[in-house]
Protein backbone atom coordinates (compact mmCIF):
# COMPACT_ATOMS: atom_id res chain seq x y z
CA UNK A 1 -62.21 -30.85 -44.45
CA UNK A 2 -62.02 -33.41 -41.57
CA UNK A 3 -58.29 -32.59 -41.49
CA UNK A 4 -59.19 -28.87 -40.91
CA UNK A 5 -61.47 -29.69 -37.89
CA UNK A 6 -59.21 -31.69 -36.30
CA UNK A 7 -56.70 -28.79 -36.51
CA UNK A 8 -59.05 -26.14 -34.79
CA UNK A 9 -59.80 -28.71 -32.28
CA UNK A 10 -56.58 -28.56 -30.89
CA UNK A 11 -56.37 -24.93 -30.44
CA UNK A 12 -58.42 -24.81 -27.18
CA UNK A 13 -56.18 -27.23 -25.73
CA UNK A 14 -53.44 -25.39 -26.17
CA UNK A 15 -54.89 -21.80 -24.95
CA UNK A 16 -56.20 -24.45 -21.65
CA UNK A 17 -52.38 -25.21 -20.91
CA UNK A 18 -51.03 -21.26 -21.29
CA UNK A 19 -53.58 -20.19 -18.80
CA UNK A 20 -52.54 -22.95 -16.56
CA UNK A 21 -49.27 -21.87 -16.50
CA UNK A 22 -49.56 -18.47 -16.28
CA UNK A 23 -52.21 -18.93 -13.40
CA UNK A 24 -49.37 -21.27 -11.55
CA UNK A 25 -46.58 -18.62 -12.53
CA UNK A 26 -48.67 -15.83 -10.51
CA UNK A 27 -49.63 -18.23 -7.13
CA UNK A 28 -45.97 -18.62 -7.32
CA UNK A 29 -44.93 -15.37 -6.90
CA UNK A 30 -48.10 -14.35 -5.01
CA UNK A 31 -46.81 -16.87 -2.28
CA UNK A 32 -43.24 -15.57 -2.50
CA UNK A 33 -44.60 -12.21 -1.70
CA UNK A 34 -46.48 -12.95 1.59
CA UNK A 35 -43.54 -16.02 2.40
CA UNK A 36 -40.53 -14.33 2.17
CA UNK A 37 -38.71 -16.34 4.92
CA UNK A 38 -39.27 -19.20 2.02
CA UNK A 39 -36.93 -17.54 0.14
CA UNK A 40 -34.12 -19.01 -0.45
CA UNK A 41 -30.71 -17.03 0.95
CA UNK A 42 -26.95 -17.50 -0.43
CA UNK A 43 -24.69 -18.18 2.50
CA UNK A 44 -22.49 -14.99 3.44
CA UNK A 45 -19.19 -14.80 2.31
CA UNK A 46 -16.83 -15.61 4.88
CA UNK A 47 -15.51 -12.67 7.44
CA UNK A 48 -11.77 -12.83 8.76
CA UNK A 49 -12.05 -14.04 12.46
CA UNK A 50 -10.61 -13.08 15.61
CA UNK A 51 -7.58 -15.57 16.58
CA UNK A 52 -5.68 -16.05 19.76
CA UNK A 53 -2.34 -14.52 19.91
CA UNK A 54 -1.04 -16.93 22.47
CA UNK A 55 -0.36 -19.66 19.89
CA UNK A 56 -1.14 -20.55 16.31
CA UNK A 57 -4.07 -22.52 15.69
CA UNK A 58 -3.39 -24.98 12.88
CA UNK A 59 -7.43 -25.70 12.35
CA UNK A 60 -6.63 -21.89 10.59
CA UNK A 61 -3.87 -22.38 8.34
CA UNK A 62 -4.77 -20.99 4.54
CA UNK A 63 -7.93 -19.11 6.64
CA UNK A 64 -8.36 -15.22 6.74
CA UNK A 65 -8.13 -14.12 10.40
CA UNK A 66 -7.95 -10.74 12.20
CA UNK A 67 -5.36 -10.33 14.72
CA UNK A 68 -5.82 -7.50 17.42
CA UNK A 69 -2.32 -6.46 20.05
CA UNK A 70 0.97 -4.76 19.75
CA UNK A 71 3.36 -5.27 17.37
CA UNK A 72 7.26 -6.07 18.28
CA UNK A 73 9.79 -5.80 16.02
CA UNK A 74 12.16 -8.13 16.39
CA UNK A 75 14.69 -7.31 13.77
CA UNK A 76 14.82 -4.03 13.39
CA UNK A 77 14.61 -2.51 9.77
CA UNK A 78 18.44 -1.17 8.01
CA UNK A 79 19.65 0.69 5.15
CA UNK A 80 22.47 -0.94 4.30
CA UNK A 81 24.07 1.64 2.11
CA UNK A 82 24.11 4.20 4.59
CA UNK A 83 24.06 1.72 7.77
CA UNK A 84 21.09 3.69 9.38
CA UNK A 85 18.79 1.38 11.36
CA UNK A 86 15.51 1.65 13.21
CA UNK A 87 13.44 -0.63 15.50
CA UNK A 88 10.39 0.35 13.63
CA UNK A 89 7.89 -1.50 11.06
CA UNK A 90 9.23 0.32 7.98
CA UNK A 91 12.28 2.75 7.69
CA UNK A 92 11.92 5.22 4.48
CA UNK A 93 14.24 7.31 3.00
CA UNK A 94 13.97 10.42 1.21
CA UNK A 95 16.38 11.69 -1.29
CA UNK A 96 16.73 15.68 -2.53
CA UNK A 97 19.32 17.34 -4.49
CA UNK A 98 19.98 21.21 -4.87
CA UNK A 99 19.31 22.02 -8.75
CA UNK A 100 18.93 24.54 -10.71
CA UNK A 101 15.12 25.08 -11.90
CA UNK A 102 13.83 27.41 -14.65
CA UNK A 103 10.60 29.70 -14.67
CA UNK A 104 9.82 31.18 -17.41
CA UNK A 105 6.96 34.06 -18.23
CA UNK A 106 7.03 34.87 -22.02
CA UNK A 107 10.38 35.79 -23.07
CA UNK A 108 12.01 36.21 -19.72
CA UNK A 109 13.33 33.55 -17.09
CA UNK A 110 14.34 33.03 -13.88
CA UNK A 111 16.91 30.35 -12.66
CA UNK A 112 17.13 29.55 -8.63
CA UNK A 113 18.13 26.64 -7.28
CA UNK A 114 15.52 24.21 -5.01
CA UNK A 115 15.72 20.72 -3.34
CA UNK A 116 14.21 18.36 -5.66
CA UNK A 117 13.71 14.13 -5.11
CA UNK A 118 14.47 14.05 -9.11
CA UNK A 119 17.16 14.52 -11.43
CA UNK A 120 15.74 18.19 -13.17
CA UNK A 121 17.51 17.77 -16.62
CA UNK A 122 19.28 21.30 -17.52
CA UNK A 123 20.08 21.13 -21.03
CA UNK A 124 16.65 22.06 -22.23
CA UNK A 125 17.27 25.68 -20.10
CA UNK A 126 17.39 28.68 -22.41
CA UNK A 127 20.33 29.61 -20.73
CA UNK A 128 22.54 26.43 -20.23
CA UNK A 129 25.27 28.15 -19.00
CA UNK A 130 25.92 28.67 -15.26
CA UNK A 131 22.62 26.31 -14.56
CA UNK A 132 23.97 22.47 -15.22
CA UNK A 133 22.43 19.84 -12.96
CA UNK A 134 25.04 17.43 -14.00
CA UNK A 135 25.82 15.73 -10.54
CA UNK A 136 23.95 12.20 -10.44
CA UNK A 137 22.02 11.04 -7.53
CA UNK A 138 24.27 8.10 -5.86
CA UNK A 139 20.72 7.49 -3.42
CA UNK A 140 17.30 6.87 -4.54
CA UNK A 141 14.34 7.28 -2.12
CA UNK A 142 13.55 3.66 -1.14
CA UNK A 143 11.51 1.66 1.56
CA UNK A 144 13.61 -0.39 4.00
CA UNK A 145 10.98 -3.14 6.13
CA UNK A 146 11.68 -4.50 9.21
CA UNK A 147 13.66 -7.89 9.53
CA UNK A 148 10.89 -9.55 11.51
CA UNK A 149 7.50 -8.07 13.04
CA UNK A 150 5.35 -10.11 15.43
CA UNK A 151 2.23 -10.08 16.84
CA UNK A 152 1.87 -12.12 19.63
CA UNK A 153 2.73 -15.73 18.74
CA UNK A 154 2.88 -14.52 14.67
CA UNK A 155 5.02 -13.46 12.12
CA UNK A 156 3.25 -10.06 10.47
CA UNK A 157 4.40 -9.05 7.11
CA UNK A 158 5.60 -5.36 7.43
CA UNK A 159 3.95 -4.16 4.45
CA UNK A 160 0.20 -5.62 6.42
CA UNK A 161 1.51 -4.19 9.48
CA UNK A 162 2.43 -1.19 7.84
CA UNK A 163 -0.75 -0.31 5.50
CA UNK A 164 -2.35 2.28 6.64
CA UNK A 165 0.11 3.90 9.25
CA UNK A 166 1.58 7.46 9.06
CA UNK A 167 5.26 7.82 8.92
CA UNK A 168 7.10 10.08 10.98
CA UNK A 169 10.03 11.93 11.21
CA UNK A 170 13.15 9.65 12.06
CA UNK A 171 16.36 12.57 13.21
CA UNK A 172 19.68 11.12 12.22
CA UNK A 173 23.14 12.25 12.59
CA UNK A 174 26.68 11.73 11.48
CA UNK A 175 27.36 9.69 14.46
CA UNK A 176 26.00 6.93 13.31
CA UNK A 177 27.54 6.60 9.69
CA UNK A 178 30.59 4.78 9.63
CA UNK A 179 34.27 6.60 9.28
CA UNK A 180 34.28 6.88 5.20
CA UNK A 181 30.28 8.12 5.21
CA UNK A 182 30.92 10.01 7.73
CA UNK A 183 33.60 12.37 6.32
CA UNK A 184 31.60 12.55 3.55
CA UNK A 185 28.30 14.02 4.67
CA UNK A 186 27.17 17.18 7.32
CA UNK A 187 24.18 17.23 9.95
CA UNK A 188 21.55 19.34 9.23
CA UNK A 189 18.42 19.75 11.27
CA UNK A 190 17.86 15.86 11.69
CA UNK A 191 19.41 14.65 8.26
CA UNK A 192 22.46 14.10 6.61
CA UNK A 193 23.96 16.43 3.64
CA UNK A 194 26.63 17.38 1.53
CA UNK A 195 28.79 20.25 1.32
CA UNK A 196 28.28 23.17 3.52
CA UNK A 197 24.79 22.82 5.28
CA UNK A 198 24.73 26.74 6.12
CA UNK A 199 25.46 27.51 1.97
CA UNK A 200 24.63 24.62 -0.12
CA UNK A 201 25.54 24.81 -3.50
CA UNK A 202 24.22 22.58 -6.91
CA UNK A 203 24.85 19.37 -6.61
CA UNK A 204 24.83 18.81 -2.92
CA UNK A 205 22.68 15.93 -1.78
CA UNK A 206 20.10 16.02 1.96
CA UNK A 207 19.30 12.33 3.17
CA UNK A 208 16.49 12.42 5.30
CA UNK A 209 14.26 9.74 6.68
CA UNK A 210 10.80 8.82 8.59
CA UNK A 211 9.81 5.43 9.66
CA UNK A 212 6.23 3.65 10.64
CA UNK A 213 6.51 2.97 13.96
CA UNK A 214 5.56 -0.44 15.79
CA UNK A 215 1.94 0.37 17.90
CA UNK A 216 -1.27 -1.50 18.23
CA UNK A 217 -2.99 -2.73 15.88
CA UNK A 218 -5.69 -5.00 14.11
CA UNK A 219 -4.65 -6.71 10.99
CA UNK A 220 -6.52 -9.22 8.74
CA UNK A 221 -4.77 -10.95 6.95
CA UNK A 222 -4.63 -15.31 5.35
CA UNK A 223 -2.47 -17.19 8.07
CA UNK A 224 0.28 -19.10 6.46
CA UNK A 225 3.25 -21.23 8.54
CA UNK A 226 2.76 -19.06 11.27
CA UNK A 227 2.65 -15.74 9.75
CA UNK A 228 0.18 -13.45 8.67
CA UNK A 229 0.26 -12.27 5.25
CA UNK A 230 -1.91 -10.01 3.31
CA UNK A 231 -5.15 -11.43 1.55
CA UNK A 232 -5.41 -11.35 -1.95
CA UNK A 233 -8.59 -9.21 -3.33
């Protein structure tokens, strides 16, 4: 029996302590409500900053910083294969061939031939014969960057400096292919084909290309060894 009363004794004692708690719990957030300067704040993440273009500042090395000007390109960009070049950020070329494509509604089909930038494979065409694509493409579409950008007293990466920019239209003629390219392909409104420009027949190919051009621009970007590269997200 004396065991038993000490036991209920200690129940009040207990129920005292949970009301203390809870009572300090809610002054707590009673004083957070009408202190919320008290709070306290996470720093903000850090924002790329503005950097001189007259020289690079070592103090930033590794840093993300936003650079503001115009770009010079200082190497321009090439495609070797076809030794077309451009003072621009980025020099893209695009890549069509005329083949044969097949429409078909129910049991009937029509065959015409279209400029495509991929190899349309034939053999699956109800009617094979008289519709081959068989020629290959000796050119893919591909991305040529500039040797060396700058901005101000910085190296730019050309894919930064180009991200973002449109591309647009970069004419080319047969004048500036060398001898053995140049008896091989036609002009043709700005690009470079194959075979007879005013009837073009399957198989013949039409090089054309744009480029990004150099302008002003602001790039962010993580300054290392005196270029600007892109930050990793």
């Amino acid at each position: 029996m004396a065991r038993r009363g000490r036991r209920s004794g200690g129940r009040p004692s207990l129920l005292l302590v949970l009301v203390a708690v809870l009572a300090a719990g809610a002054a707590v957030v009673w004083w957070l409500r009408h202190h919320p300067h008290a709070m306290p704040t996470l720093p903000a993440p850090d924002k790329p900053g503005p950097a001189s273009l007259e020289r690079v500042d070592a103090r930033n090395e590794g840093r993300e910083i936003e650079l503001s000007g115009p770009l010079r390109v200082t190497r321009p960009a090439r495609d070797g294969a076809l030794a077309i070049q451009a003072d621009a950020v980025m020099l893209l070329r695009d890549v069509q061939m005329l083949q044969w494509q097949e429409q078909c509604a129910g049991t009937q089909c029509r065959y015409a031939l279209e400029w495509s930038p991929h190899r349309i494979d034939s053999h699956a065409f109800r009617e094979v014969a008289g519709h081959r694509n068989d020629a290959p493409f000796p050119f893919s579409a591909e991305s040529f960057p500039a040797g060396e950008v700058r901005l101000g007293a910085y190296a730019i990466d050309a894919s930064l400096a180009a991200a973002g920019a449109a591309a647009q239209p970069y004419p080319v003629s047969t004048a500036r292919l060398p001898p053995n390219l140049a008896a091989t392909f036609r002009d043709c409104d700005g690009a470079l084909c194959t075979g007879d420009p005013k009837h073009p027949a399957a198989g013949d190919l039409r090089v054309a290309y744009r480029v990004i051009p150099a302008g002003s621009r602001s790039l962010s970007g993580v300054q290392q060894d005196g270029r600007l590269r892109a930050a990793k997200r």
